[in-house]
Protein backbone atom coordinates (compact mmCIF):
# COMPACT_ATOMS: atom_id res chain seq x y z
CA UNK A 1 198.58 15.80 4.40
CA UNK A 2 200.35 18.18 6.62
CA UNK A 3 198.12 20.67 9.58
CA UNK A 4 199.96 23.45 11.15
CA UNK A 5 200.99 23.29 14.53
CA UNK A 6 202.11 26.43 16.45
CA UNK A 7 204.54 25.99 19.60
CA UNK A 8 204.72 28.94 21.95
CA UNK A 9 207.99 29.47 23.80
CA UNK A 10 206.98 30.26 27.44
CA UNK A 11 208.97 31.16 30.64
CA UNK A 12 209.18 28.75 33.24
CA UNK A 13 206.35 30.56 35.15
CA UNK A 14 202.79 30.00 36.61
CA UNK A 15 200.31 31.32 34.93
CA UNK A 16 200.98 31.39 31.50
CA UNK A 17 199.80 28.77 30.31
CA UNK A 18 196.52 30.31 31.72
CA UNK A 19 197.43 33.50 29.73
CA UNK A 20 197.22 31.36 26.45
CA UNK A 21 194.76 29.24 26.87
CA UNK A 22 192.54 32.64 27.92
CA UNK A 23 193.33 34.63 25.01
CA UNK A 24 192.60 31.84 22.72
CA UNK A 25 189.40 31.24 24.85
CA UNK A 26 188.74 35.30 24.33
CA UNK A 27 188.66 35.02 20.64
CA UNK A 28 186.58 31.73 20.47
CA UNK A 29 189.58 29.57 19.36
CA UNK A 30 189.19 26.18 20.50
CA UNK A 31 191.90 23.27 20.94
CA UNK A 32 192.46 20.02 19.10
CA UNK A 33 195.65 18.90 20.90
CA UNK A 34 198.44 20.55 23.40
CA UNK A 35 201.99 18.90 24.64
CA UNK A 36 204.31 21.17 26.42
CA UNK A 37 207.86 20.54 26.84
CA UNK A 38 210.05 22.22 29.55
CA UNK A 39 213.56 22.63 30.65
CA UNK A 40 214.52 24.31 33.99
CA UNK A 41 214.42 27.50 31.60
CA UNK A 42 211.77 27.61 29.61
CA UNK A 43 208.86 25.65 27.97
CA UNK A 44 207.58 24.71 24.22
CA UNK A 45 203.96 25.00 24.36
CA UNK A 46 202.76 22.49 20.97
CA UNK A 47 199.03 22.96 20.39
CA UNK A 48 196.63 22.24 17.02
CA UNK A 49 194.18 24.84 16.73
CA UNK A 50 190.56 25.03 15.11
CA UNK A 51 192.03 28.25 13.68
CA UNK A 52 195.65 28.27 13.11
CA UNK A 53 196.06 31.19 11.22
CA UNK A 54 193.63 33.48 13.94
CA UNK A 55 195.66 31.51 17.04
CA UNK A 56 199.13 32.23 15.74
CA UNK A 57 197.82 36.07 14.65
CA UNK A 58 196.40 36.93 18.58
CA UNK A 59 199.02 35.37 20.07
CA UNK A 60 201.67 37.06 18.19
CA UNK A 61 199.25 40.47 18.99
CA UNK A 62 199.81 39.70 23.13
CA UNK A 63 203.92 39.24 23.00
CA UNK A 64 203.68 35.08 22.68
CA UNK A 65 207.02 34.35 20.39
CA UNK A 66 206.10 31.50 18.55
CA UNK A 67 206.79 29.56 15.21
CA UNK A 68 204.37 27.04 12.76
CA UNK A 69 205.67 23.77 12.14
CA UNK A 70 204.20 21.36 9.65
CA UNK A 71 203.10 18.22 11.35
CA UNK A 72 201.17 14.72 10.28
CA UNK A 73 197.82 13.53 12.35
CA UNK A 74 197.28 9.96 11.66
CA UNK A 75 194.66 8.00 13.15
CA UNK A 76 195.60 4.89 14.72
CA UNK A 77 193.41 1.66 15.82
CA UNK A 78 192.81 2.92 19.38
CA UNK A 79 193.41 -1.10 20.72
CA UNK A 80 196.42 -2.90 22.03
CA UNK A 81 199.16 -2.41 19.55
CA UNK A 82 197.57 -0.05 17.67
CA UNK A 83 200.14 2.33 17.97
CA UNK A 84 202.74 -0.02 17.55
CA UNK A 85 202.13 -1.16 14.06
CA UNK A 86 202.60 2.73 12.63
CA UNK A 87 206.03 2.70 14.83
CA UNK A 88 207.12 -0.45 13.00
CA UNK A 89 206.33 0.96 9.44
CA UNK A 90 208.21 4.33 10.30
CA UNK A 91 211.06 1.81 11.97
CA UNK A 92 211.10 -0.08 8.87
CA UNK A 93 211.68 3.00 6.77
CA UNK A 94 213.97 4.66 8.44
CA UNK A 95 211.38 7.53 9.99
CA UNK A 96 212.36 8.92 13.19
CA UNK A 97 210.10 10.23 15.03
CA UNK A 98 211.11 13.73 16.84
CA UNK A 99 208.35 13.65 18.59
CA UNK A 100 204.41 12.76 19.12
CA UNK A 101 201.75 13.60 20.76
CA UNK A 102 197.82 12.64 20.80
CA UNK A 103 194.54 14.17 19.74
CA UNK A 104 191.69 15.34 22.05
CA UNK A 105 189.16 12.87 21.80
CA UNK A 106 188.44 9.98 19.27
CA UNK A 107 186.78 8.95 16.23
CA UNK A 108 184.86 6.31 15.49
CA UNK A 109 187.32 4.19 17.81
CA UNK A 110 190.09 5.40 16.64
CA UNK A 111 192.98 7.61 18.42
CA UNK A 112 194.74 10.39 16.51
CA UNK A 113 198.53 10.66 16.94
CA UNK A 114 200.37 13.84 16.04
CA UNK A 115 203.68 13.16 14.31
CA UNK A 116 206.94 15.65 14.01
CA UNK A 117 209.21 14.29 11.61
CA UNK A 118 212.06 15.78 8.90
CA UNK A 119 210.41 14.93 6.32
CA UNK A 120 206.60 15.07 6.37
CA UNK A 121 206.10 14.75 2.76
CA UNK A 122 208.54 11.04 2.89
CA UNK A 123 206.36 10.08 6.35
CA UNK A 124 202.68 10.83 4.01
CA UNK A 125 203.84 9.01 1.24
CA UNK A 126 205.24 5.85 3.39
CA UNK A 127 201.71 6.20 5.41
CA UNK A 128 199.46 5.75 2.15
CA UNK A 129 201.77 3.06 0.56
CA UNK A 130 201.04 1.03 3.56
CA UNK A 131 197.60 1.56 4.12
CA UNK A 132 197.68 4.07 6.86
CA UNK A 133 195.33 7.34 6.10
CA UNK A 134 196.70 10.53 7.50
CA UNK A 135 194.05 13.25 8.59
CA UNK A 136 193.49 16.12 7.03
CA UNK A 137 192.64 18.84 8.51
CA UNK A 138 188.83 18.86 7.43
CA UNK A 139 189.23 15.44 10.15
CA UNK A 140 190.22 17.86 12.56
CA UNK A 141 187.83 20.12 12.63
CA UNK A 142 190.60 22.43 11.49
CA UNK A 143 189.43 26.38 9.57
């Protein structure tokens, strides 16, 4: 199961980060998860939304550029190693991993990674063939 995730492309500037998280605030949009990447130029501003269509829609309304990208949530055993047994099964596959990032919060002792990978459809299907469950967005709290 994929959820969408929007990234932002920001200038390398105070504030506006601020300026997001404000206008999201503004229209009662509330976040699941956020990772920001930056270069000496400019940032990538990841973030999982309660609202992904509404979020992507008043952002686009203030200037924001921005783009949705399917991604996977998969809970993981929030222990030592945890994580590690997912890597191996993606490592065993052949999966790599462009990126990752965690969930706000936990559930029932359990973490939630996010997962950006080619192929999200090949990275569900290895997931439920070994066992592992990825969220939907209903888990998320996702609209």
């Amino acid at each position: 199961m994929t959820i969408h995730q929007i990234s932002v492309f920001l200038e390398n500037r105070a504030g506006q980060l601020a300026e997001i998280t404000s206008v999201l605030a503004e229209h009662n949009i509330d976040l699941r998860a956020i990772h920001i990447a930056e270069t000496k130029d400019y940032g990538v501003l990841r973030l999982i939304a309660d609202k992904p269509q509404e979020a992507s829609t008043v952002l686009l309304e203030q200037g924001f550029i921005l783009s949705m990208t399917p991604v996977v949530a998969v809970v993981v055993p929030d222990k030592p190693g945890g994580l590690a047994a997912v890597l191996s099964v993606l490592g065993r596959e052949n999966i790599d991993v462009e990126y990752m990032y965690s969930v706000f919060g936990q559930t029932n002792g359990q973490a939630i990674m996010i997962f950006r990978v080619a192929d999200v459809e090949q990275l569900c299907g290895v997931l439920q063939q070994n066992g592992i469950t990825p969220s939907s967005e209903a888990d998320l709290g996702i609209q």
